[in-house]
Protein backbone atom coordinates (compact mmCIF):
# COMPACT_ATOMS: atom_id res chain seq x y z
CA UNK A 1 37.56 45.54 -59.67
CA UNK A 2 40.35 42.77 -57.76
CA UNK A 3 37.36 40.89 -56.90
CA UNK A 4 36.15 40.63 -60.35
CA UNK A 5 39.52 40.30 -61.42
CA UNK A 6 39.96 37.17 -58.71
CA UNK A 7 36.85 35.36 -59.24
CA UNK A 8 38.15 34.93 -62.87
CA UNK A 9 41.40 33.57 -62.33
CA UNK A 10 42.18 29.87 -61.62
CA UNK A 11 45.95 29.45 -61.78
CA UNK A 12 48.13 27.40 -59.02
CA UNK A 13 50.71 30.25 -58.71
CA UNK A 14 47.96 33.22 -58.19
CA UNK A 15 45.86 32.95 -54.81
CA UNK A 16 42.46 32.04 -55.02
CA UNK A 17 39.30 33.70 -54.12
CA UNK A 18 37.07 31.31 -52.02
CA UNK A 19 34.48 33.96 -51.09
CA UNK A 20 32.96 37.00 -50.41
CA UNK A 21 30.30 38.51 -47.98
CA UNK A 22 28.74 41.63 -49.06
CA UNK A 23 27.19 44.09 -45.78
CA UNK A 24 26.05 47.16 -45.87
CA UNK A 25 29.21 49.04 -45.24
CA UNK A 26 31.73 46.23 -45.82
CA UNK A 27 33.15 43.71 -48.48
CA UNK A 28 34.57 40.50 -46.67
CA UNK A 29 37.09 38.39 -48.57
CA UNK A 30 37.89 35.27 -48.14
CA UNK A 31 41.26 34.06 -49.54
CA UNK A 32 43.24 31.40 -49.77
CA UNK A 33 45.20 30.78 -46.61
CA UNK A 34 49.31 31.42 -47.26
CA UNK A 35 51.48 30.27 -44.01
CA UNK A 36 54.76 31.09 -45.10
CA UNK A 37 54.32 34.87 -45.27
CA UNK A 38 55.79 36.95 -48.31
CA UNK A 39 58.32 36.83 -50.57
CA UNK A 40 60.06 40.09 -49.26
CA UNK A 41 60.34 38.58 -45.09
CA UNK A 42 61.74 35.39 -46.91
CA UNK A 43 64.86 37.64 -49.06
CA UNK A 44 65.37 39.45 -46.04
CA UNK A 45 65.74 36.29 -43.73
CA UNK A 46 68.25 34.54 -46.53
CA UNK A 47 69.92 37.68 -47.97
CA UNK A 48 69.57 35.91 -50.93
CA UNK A 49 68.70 33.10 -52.94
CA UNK A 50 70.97 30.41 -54.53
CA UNK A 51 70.53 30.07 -58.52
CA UNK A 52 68.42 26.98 -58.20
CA UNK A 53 65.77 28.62 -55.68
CA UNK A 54 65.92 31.50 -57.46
CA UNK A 55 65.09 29.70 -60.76
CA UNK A 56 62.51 28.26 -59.78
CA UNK A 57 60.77 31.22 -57.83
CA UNK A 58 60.94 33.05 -61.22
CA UNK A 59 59.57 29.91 -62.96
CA UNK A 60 56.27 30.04 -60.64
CA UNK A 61 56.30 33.74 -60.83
CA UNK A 62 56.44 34.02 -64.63
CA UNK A 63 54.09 31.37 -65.25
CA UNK A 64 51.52 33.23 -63.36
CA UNK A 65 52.07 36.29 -65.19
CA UNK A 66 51.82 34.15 -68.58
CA UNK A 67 48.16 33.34 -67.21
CA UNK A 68 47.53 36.96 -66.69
CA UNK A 69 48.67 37.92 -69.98
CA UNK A 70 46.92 35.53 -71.76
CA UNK A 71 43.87 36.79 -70.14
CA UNK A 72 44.10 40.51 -71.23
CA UNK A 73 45.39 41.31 -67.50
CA UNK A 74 48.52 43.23 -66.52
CA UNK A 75 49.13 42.87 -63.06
CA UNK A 76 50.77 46.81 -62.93
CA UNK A 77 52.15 46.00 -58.78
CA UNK A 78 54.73 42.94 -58.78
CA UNK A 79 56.98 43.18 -56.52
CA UNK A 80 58.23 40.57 -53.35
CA UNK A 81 55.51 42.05 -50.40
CA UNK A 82 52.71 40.35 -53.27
CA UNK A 83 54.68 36.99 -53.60
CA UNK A 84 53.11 35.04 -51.05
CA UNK A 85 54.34 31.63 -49.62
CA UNK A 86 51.76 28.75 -48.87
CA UNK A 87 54.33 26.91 -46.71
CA UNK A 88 57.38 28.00 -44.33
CA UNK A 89 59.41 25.50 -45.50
CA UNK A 90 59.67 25.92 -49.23
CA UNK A 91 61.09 29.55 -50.45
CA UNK A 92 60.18 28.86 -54.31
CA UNK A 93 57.01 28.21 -54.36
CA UNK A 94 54.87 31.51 -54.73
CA UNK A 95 51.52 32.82 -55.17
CA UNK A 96 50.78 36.23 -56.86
CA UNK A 97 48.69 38.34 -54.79
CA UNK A 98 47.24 41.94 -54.43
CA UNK A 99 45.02 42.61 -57.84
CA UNK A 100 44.22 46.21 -56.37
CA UNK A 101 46.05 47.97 -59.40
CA UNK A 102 45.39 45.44 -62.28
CA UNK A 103 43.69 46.29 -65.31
CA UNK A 104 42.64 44.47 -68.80
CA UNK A 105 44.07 46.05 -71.57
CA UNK A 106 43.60 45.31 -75.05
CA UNK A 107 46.43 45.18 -77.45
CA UNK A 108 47.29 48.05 -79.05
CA UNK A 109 46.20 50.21 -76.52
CA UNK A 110 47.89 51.99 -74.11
CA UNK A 111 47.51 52.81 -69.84
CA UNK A 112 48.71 55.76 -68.39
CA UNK A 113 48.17 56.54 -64.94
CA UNK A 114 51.36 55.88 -63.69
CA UNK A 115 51.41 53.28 -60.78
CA UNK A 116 53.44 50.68 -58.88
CA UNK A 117 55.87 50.47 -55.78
CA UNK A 118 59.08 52.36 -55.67
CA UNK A 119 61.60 50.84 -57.23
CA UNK A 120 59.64 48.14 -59.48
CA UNK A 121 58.44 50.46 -62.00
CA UNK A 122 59.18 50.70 -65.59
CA UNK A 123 61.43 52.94 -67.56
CA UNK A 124 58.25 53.98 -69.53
CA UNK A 125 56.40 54.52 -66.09
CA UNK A 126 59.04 56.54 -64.64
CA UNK A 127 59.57 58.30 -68.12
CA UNK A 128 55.46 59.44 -67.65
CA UNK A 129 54.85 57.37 -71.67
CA UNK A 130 51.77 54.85 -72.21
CA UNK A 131 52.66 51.42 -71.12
CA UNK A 132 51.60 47.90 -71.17
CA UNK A 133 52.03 44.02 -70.25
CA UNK A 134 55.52 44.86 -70.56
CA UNK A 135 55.61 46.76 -67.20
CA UNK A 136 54.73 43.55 -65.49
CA UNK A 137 58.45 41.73 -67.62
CA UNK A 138 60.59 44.71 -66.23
CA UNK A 139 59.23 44.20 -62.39
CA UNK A 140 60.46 40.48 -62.54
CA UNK A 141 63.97 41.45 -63.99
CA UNK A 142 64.20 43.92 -60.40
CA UNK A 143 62.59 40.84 -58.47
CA UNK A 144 65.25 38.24 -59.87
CA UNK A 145 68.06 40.98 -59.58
CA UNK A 146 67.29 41.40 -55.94
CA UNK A 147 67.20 37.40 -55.13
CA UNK A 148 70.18 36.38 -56.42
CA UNK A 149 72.48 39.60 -55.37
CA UNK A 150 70.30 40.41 -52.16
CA UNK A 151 69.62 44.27 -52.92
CA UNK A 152 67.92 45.68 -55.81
CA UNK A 153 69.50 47.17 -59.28
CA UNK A 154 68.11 50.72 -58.02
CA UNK A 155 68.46 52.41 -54.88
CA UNK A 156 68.30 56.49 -54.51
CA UNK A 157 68.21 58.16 -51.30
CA UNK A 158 64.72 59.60 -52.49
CA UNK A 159 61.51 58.89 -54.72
CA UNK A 160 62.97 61.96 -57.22
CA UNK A 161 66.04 60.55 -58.25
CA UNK A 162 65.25 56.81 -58.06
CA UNK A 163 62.78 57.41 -60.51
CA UNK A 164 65.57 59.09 -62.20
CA UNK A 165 67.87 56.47 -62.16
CA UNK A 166 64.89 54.26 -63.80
CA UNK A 167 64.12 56.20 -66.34
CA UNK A 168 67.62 55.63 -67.74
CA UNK A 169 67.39 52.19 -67.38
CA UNK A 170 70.76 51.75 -66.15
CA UNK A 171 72.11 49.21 -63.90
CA UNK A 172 75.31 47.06 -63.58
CA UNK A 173 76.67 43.81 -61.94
CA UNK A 174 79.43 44.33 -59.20
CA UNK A 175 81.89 41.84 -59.78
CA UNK A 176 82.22 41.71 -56.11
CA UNK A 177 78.74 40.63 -55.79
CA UNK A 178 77.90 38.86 -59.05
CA UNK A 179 81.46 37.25 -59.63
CA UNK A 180 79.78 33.71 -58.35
CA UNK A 181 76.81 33.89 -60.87
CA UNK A 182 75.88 32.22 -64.04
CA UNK A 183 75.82 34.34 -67.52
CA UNK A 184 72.99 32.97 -67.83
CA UNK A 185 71.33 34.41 -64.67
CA UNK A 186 72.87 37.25 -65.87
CA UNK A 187 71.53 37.20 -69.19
CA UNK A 188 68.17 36.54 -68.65
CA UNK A 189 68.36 40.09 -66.78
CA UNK A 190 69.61 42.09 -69.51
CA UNK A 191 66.75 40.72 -71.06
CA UNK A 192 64.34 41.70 -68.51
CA UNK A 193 65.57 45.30 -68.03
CA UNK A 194 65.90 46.09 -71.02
CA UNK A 195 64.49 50.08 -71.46
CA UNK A 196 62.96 49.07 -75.14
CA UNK A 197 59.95 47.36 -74.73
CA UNK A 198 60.04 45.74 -78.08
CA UNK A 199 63.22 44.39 -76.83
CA UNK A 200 62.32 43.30 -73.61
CA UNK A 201 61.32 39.51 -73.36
CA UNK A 202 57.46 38.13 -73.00
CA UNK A 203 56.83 35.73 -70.45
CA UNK A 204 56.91 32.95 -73.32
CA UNK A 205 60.27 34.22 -73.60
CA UNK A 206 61.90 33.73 -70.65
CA UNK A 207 59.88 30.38 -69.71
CA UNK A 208 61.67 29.48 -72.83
CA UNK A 209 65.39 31.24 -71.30
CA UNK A 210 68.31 28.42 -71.55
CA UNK A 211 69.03 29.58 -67.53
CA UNK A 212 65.26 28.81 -67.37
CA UNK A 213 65.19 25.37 -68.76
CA UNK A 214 68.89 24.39 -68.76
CA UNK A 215 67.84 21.62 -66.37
CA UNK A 216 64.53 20.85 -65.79
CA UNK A 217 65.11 18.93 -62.68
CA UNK A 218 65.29 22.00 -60.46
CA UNK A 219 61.87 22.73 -61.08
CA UNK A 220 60.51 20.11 -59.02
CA UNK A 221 64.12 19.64 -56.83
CA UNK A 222 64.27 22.99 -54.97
CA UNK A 223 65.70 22.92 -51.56
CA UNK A 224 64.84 25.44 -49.13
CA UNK A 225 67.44 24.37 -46.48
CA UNK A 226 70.26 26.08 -48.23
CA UNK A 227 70.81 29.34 -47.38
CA UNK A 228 73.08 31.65 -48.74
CA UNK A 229 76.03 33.32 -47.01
CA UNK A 230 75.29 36.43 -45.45
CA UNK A 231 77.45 39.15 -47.33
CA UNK A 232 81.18 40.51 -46.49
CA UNK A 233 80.45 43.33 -44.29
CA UNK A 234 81.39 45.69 -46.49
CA UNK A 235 78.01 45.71 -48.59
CA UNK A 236 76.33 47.23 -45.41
CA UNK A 237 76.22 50.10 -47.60
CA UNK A 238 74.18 48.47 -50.43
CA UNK A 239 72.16 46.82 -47.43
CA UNK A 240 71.14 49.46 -45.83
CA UNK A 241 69.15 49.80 -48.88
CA UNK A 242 66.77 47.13 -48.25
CA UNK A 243 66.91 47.55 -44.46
CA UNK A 244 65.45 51.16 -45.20
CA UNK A 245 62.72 49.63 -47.33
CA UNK A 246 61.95 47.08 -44.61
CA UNK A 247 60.96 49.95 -42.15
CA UNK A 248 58.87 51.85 -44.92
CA UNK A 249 57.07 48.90 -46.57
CA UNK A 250 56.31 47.75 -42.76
CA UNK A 251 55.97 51.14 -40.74
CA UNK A 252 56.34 54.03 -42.36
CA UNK A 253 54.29 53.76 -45.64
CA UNK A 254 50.99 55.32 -46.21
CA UNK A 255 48.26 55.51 -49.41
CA UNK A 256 48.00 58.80 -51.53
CA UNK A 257 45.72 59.63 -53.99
CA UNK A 258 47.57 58.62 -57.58
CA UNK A 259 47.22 62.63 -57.91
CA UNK A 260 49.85 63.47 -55.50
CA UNK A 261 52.61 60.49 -56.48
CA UNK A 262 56.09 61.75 -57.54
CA UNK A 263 55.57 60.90 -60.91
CA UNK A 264 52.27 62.54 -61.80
CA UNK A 265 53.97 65.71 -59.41
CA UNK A 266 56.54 65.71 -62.08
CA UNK A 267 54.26 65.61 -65.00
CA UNK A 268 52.54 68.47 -63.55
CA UNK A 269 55.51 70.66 -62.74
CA UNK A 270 56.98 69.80 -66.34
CA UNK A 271 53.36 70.81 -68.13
CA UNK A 272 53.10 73.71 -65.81
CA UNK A 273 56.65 75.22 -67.41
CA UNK A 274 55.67 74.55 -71.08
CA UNK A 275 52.44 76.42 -70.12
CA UNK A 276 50.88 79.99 -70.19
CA UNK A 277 51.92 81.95 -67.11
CA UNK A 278 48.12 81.37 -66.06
CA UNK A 279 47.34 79.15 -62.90
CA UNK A 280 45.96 75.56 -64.47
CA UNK A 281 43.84 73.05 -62.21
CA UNK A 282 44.60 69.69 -62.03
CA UNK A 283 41.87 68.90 -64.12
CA UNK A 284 43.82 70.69 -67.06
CA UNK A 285 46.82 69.13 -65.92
CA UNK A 286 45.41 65.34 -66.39
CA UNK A 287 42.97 65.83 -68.70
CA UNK A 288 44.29 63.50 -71.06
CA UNK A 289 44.77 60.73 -68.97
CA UNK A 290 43.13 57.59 -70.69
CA UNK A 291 41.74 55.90 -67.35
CA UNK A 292 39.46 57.31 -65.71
CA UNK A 293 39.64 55.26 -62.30
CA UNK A 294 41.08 56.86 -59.64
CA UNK A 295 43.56 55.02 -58.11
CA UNK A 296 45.93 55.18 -55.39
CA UNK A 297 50.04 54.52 -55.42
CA UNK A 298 52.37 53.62 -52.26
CA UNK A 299 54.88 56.76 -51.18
CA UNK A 300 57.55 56.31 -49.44
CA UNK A 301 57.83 59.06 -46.29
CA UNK A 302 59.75 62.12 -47.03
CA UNK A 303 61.72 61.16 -43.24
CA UNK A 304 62.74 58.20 -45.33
C-alpha cells in the first residue's frame, strides 16, 4: 500500500520514490536521500523555533498535505519523526515521509481503525468516532504548538489519560511561555485544534492564515542560524516531557497489532460493560470496523 501510495505522488515537500527491487522474501526501497535527519532531532537540538522558521516549516508541511488531500489521501501519522530534512543547514525545509498508515478515502465516508502516534491524534480518534482528512489539520496544530513553545499542548504521564486529555480537546498558552508570541501564531492554533471538525481549518485555510501570508518574504528568507534561547530552568518540568518521548520514540518503542492499542483496549472494555454477561471474542468486539486492513499503531512502554 505506501509503495503504491509513493509511486503516485510527485510533490517537492513529500519524499520521492526512486525505486524498488522485488526478491523473493524482500521489498527493497529506494528513496530519496534526506541528510539533515528529522524534524523531531532538529526541535530537540533548538528547543524551539523562532516565528519565521516556524512559519515557514508549516508552510512546506501544509502544502504537502494540500497535495495529499487533493488526491483522496489522508496521511493518518504526521508528526516531527516523519518530517524529514534534505539539508543540515536549513530547519524549514521538510519532506513528508512514512505512508505506512495512509489511506484514500472518499468524501463522505468515514475510517475507523483508530491510528497514529501518541500525542498527535485527533479528538475524534481518541473519542473512538469515524474520522477523516481532518485528522491530518489537528496533527499540524500539535506540530506548530510544539515548535514555537518547545513541548507539546498534551503531555500525561500515560497512554490512558493522554488520550483523555485529547479527547477533550483542551489546551492553553502559558503566558510564561507564549507571552513573546504573535496572536496570530496563536490564532492559527485555535484554529487547528479545534475539537469540531467542521470548525477546524482545511489546508486551503490556513495556507490562506494572515500569520501564514502576512509577509511573504519569509517564505523564501528563512534563516536557520538563529536559534532560540534555551528555556528558564524552571520548564524542566514541561521538558521532561519531550525528553521522555526522546527515549521512547528512539529506544523504548515497539509495534503492536492495532488490536491491542489503548484506544481499541478501551473500545473493547467500554462494549464489553454495555454487553451480556457472556464472554465476546474480539471478532464481536470489532466487527463493525469499516477497514478491513490490519494495521499496526506505535505504544509507548508501560516503564515509560
Amino acid at each position: 500500500m505506501e509503495v503504491d501510495i509513493l509511486r503516485n505522488l510527485d510533490h517537492p515537500n513529500i519524499i520521492s520514490l526512486e525505486e524498488t527491487f522485488d526478491t523473493s522474501d524482500r521489498l527493497y526501497i529506494l528513496m530519496e536521500i534526506m541528510h539533515g535527519g528529522d524534524l523531531f532531532d532538529r526541535i530537540v537540538h533548538k528547543k524551539k523555533f523562532t516565528e519565521q522558521e516556524a512559519r515557514c516549516t508549516i508552510s512546506n508541511i501544509v502544502k504537502a498535505i494540500d497535495y495529499l488531500h487533493t488526491k483522496g489521501l489522508v496521511h493518518r501519522d504526521l508528526k516531527p519523526e516523519n518530517l524529514l530534512l534534505p539539508s543540515k543547514s536549513n530547519c524549514t525545509l521538510v519532506k513528508l515521509a512514512d505512508f505506512g498508515f495512509s489511506r484514500r478515502v472518499v468524501d463522505g465516508h468515514l475510517l475507523t481503525t483508530p491510528c497514529g502516534s501518541p500525542g498527535y491524534i485527533a479528538p475524534e480518534i481518541a473519542n473512538e468516532q469515524g474520522y477523516s482528512k481532518h485528522v491530518d489539520m489537528w496533527s499540524i496544530g500539535v506540530i506548530l504548538y510544539t515548535l514555537l513553545a518547545g513541548f507539546p499542548p498534551f503531555y500525561a504521564e500515560t497512554d490512558e489519560q493522554l488520550l483523555e486529555l485529547i479527547s477533550e480537546g483542551k489546551f492553553s498558552f502559558p503566558s510564561q511561555y507564549w507571552r513573546d508570541i504573535s496572536t496570530g501564531a496563536k490564532d492559527l492554533i485555535r484554529k487547528l485544534l479545534e475539537k469540531n471538525i467542521s470548525l477546524r481549518y482545511t489546508a486551503r485555510q490556513v495556507l490562506e492564515h494572515p500569520w501564514i501570508v502576512g509577509d511573504e518574504s519569509f517564505e523564501n528568507n528563512c534563516s536557520s542560524s538563529e536559534v532560540a534561547q534555551t528555556p528558564p530552568k524552571h520548564q524542566s518540568h514541561i521538558r521532561s516531557a519531550l525528553n521522555k518521548s526522546i527515549d521512547a520514540q528512539r529506544d523504548g518503542c515497539f509495534v503492536r497489532s492495532v488490536t491491542e492499542s489503548s484506544i481499541l483496549k478501551r473500545r473493547r472494555q467500554k462494549k464489553q460493560e454495555q454487553a451480556n454477561p457472556k464472554t465476546r471474542t474480539k471478532e464481536d468486539v470489532f466487527a463493525n470496523d469499516e477497514e478491513d486492513e490490519l494495521i499496526f499503531s506505535l505504544e509507548l512502554p508501560d516503564s515509560l
